[in-house]
PDB file of N, CA and C in Angstrom:
ATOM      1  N   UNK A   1      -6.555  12.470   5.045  1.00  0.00           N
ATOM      2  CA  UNK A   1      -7.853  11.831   5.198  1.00  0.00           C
ATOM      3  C   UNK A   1      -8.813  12.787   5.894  1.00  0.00           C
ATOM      4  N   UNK A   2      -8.374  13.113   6.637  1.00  0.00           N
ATOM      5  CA  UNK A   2      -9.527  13.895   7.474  1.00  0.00           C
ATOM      6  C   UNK A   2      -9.626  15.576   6.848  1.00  0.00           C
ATOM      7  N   UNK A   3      -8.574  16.152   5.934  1.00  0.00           N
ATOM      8  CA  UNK A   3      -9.014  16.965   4.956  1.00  0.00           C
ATOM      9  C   UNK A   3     -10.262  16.671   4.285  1.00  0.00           C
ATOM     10  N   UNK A   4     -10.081  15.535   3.413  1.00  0.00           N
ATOM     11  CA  UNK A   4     -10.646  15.122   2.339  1.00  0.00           C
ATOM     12  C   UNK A   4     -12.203  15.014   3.025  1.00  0.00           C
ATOM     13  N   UNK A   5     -12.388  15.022   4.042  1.00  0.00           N
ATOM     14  CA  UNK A   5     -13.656  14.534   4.874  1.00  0.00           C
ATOM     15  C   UNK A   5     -14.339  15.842   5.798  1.00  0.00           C
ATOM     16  N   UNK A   6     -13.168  16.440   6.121  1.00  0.00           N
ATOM     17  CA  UNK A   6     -14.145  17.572   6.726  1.00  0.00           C
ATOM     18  C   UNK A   6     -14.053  18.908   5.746  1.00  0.00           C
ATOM     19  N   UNK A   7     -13.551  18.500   4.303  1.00  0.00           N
ATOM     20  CA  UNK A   7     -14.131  19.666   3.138  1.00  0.00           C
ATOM     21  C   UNK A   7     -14.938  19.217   2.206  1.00  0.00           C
ATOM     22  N   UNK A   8     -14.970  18.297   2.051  1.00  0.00           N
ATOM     23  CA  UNK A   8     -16.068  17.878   0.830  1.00  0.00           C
ATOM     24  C   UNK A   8     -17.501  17.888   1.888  1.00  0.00           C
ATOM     25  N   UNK A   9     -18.302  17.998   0.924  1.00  0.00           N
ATOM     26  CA  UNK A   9     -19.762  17.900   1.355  1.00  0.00           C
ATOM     27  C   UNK A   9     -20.032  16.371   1.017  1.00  0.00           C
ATOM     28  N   UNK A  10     -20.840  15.975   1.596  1.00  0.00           N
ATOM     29  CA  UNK A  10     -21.237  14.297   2.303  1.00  0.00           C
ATOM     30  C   UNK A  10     -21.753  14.026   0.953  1.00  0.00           C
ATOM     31  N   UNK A  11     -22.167  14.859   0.017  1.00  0.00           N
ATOM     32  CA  UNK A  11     -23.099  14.313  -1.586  1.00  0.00           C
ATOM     33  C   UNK A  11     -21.698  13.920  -1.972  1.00  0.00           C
ATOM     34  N   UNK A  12     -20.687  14.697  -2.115  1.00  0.00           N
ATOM     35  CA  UNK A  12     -19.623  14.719  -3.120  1.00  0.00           C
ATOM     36  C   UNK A  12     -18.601  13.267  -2.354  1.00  0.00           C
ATOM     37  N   UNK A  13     -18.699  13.284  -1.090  1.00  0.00           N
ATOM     38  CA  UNK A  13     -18.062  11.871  -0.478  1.00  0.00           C
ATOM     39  C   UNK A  13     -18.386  10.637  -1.002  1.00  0.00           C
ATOM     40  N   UNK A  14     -19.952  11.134  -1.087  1.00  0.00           N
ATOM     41  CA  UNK A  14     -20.787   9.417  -1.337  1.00  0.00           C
ATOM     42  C   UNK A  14     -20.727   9.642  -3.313  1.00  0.00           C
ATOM     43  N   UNK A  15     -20.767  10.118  -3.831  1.00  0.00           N
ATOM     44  CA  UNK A  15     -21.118   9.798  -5.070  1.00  0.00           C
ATOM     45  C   UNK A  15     -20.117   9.933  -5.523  1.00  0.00           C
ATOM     46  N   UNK A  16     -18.884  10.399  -5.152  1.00  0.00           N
ATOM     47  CA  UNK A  16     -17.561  10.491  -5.948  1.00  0.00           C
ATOM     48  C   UNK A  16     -16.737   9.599  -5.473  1.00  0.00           C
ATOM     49  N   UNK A  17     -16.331   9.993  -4.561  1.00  0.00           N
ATOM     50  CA  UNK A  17     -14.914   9.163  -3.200  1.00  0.00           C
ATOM     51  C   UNK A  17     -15.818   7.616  -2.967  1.00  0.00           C
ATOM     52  N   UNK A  18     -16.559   7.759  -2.635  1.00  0.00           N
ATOM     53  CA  UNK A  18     -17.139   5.933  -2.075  1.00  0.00           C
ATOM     54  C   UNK A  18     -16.781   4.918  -3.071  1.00  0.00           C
ATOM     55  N   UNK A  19     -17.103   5.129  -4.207  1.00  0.00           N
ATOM     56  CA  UNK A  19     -17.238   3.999  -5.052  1.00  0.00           C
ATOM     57  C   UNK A  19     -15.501   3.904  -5.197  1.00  0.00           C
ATOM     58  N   UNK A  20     -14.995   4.840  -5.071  1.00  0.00           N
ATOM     59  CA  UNK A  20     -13.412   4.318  -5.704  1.00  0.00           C
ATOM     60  C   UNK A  20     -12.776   3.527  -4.119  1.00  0.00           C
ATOM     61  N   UNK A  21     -13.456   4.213  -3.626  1.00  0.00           N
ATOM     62  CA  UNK A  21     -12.871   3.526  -1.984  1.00  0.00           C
ATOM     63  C   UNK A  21     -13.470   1.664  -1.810  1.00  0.00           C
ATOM     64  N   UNK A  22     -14.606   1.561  -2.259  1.00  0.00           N
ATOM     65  CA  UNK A  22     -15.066   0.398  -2.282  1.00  0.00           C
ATOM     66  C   UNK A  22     -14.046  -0.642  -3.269  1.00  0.00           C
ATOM     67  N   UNK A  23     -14.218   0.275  -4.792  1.00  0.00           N
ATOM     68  CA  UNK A  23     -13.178  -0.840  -5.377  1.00  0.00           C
ATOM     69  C   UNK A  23     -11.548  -1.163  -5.208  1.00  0.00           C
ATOM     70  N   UNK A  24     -11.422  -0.221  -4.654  1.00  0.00           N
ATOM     71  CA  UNK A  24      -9.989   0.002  -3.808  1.00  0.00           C
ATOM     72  C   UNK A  24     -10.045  -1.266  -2.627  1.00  0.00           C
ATOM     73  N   UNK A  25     -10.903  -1.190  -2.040  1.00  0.00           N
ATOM     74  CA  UNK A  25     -11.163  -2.263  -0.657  1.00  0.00           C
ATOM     75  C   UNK A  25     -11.246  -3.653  -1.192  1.00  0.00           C
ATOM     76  N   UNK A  26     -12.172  -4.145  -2.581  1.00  0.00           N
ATOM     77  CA  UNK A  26     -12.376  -5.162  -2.990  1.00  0.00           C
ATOM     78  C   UNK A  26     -11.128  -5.636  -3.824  1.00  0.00           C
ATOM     79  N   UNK A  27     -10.513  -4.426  -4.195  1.00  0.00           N
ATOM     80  CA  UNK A  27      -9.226  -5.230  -4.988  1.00  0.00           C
ATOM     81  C   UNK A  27      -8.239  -5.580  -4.135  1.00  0.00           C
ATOM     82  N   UNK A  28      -8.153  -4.709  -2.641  1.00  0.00           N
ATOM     83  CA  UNK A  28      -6.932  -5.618  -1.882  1.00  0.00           C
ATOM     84  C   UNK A  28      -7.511  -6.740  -1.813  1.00  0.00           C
ATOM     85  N   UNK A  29      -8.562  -6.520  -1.251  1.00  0.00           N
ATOM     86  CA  UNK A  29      -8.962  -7.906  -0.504  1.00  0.00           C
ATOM     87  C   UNK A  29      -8.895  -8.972  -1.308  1.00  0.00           C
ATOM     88  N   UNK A  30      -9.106  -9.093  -2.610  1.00  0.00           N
ATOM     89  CA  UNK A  30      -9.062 -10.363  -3.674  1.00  0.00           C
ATOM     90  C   UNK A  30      -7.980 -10.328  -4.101  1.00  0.00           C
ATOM     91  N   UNK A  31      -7.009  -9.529  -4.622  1.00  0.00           N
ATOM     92  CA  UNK A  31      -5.682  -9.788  -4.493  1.00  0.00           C
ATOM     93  C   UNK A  31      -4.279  -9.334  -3.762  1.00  0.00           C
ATOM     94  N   UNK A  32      -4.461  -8.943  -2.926  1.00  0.00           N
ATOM     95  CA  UNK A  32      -3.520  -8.305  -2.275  1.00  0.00           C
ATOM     96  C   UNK A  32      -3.160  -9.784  -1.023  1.00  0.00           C
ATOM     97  N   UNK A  33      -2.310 -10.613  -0.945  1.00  0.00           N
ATOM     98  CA  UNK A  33      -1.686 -11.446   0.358  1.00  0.00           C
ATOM     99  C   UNK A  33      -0.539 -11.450   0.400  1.00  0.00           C
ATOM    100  N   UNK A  34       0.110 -10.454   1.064  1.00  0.00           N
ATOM    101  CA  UNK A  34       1.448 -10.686   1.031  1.00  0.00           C
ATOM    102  C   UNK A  34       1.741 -10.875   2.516  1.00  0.00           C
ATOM    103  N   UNK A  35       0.755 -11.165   3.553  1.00  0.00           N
ATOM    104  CA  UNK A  35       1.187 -11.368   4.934  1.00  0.00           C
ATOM    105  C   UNK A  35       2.071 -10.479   5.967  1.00  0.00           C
ATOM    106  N   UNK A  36       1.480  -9.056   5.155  1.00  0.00           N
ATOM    107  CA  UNK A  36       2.139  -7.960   6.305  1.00  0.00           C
ATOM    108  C   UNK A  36       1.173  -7.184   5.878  1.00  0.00           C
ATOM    109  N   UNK A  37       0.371  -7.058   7.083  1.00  0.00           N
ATOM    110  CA  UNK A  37      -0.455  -5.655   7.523  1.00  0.00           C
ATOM    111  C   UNK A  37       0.040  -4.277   6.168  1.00  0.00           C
ATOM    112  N   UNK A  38       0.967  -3.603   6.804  1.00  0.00           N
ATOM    113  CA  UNK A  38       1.683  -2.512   6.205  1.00  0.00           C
ATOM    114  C   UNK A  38       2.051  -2.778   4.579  1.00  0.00           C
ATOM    115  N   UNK A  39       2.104  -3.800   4.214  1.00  0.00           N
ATOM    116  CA  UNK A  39       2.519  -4.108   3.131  1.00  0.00           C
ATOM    117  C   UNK A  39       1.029  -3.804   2.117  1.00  0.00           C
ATOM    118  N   UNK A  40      -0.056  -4.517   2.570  1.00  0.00           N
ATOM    119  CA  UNK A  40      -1.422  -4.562   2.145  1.00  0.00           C
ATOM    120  C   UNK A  40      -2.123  -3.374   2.347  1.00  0.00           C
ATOM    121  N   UNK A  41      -1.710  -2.746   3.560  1.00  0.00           N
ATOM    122  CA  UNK A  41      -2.557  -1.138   4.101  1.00  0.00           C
ATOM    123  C   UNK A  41      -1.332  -0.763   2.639  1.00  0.00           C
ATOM    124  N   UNK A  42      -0.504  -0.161   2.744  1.00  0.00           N
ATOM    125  CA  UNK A  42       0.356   0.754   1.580  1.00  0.00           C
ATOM    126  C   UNK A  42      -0.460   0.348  -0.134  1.00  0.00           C
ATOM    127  N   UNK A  43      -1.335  -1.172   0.005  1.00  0.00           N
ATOM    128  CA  UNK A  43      -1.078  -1.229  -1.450  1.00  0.00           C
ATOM    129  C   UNK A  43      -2.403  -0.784  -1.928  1.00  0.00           C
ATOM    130  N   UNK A  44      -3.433  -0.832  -0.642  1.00  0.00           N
ATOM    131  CA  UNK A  44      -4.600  -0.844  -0.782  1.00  0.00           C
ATOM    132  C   UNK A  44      -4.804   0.999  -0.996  1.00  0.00           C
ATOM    133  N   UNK A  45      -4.066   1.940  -0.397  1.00  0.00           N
ATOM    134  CA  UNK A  45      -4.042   2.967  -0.118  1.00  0.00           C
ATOM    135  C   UNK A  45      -3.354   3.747  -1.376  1.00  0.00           C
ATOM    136  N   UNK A  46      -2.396   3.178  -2.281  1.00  0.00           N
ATOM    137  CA  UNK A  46      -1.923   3.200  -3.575  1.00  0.00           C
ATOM    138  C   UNK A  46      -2.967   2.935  -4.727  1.00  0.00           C
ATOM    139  N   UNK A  47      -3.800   1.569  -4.383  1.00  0.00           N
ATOM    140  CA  UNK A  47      -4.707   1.916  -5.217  1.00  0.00           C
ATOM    141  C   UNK A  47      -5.839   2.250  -5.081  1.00  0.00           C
ATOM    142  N   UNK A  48      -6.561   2.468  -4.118  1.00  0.00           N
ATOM    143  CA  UNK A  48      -7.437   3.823  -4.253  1.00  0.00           C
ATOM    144  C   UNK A  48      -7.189   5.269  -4.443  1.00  0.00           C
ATOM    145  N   UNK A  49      -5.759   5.688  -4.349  1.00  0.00           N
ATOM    146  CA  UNK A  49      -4.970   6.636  -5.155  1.00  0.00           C
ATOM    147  C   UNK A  49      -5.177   6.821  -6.836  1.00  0.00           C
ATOM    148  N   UNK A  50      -4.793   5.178  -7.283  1.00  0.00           N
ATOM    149  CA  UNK A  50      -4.778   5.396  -8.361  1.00  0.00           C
ATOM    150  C   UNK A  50      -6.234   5.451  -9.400  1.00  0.00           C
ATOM    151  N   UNK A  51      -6.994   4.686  -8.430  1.00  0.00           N
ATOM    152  CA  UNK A  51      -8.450   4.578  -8.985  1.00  0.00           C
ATOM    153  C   UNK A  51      -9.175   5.853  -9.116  1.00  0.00           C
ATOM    154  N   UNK A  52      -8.800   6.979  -7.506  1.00  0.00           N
ATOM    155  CA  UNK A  52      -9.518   7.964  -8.036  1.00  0.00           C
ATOM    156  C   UNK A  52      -9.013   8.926  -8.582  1.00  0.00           C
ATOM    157  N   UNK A  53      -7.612   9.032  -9.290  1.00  0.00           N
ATOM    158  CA  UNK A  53      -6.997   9.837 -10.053  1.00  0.00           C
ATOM    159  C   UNK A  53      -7.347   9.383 -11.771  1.00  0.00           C
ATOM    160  N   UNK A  54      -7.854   7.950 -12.009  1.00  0.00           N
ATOM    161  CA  UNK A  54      -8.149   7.634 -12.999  1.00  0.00           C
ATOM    162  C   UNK A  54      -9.716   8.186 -13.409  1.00  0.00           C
ATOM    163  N   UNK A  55     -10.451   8.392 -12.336  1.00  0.00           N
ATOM    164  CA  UNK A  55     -11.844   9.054 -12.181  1.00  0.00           C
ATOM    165  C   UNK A  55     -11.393  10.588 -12.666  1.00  0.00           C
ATOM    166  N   UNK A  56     -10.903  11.233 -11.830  1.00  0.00           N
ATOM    167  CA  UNK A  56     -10.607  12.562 -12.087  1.00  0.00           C
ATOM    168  C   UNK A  56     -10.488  12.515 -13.458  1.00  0.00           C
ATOM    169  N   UNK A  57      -9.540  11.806 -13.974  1.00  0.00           N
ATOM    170  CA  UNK A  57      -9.094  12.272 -15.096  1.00  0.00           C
ATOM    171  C   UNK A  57     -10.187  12.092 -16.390  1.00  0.00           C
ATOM    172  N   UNK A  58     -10.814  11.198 -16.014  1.00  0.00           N
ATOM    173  CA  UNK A  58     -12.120  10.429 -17.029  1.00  0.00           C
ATOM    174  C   UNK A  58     -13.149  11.855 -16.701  1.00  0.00           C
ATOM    175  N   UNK A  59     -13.475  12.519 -15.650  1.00  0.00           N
ATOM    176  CA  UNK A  59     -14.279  13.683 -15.231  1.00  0.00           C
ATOM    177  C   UNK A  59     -13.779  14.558 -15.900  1.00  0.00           C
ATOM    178  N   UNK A  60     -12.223  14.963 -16.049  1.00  0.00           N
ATOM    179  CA  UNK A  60     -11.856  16.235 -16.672  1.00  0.00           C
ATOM    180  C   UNK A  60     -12.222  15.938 -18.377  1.00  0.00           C
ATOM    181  N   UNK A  61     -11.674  14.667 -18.580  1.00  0.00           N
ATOM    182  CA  UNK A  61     -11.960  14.296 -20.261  1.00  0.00           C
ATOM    183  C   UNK A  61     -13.125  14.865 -20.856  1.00  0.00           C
ATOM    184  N   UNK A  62     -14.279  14.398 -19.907  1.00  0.00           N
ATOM    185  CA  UNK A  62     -15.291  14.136 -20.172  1.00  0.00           C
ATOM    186  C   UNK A  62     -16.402  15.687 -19.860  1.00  0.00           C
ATOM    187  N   UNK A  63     -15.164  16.329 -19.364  1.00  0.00           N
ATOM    188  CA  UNK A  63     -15.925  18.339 -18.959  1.00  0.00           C
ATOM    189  C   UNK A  63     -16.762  18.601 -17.805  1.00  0.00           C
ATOM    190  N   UNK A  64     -16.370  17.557 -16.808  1.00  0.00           N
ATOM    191  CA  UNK A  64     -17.036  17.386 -15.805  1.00  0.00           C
ATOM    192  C   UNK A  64     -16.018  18.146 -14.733  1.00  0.00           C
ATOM    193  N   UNK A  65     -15.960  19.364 -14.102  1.00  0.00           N
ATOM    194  CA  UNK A  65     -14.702  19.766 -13.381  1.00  0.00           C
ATOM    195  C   UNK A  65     -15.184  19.370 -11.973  1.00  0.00           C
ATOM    196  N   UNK A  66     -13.776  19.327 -11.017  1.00  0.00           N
ATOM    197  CA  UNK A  66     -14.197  19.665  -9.655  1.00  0.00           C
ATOM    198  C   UNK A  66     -15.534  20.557  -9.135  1.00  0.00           C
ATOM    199  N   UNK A  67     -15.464  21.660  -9.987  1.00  0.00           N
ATOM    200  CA  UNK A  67     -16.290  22.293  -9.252  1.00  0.00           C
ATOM    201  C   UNK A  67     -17.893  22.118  -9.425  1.00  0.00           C
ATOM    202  N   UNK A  68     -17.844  21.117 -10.379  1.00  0.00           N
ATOM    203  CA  UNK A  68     -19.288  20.192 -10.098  1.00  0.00           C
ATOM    204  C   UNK A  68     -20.004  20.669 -11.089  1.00  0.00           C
ATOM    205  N   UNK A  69     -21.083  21.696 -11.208  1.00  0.00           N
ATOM    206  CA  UNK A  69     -22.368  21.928 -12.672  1.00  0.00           C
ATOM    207  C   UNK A  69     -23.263  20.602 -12.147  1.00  0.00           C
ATOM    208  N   UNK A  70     -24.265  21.118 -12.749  1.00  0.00           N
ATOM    209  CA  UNK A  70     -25.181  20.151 -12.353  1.00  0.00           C
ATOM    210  C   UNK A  70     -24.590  18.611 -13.195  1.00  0.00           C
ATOM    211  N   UNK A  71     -25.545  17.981 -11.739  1.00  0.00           N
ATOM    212  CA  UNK A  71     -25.167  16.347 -12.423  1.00  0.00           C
ATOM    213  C   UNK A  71     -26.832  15.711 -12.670  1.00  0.00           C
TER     214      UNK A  71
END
């Protein structure tokens, strides 16, 4: 976490990383109750994993690389 935060530049946090972190947050929260902390932190943290690896991959499809080009 704190990689991911003190190397990206604050444009690339907010317009890339935020939105998957948001829907990551809204999908525990609406379905995630399994009544253990750790259980819900692991699932919520799995899928904002998987959300922004599904981004990446839609970015690479689509010829958009890490290393950015204009947007």
């Amino acid at each position: 976490m704190y990689a991911l935060i003190s190397r990206l530049p604050a444009r690339q946090l907010l317009v890339r990383h935020a939105p998957t972190l948001v829907g990551a947050l809204a999908i525990a929260e609406m379905f995630y109750k399994w009544r253990s902390f750790l259980l819900e932190a692991a699932g919520f943290l799995v899928t904002w994993y998987l959300l922004d690896a599904a981004v990446s991959y839609v970015e690479r499809r689509l010829g958009k690389g890490e290393g950015g080009g204009s947007a």
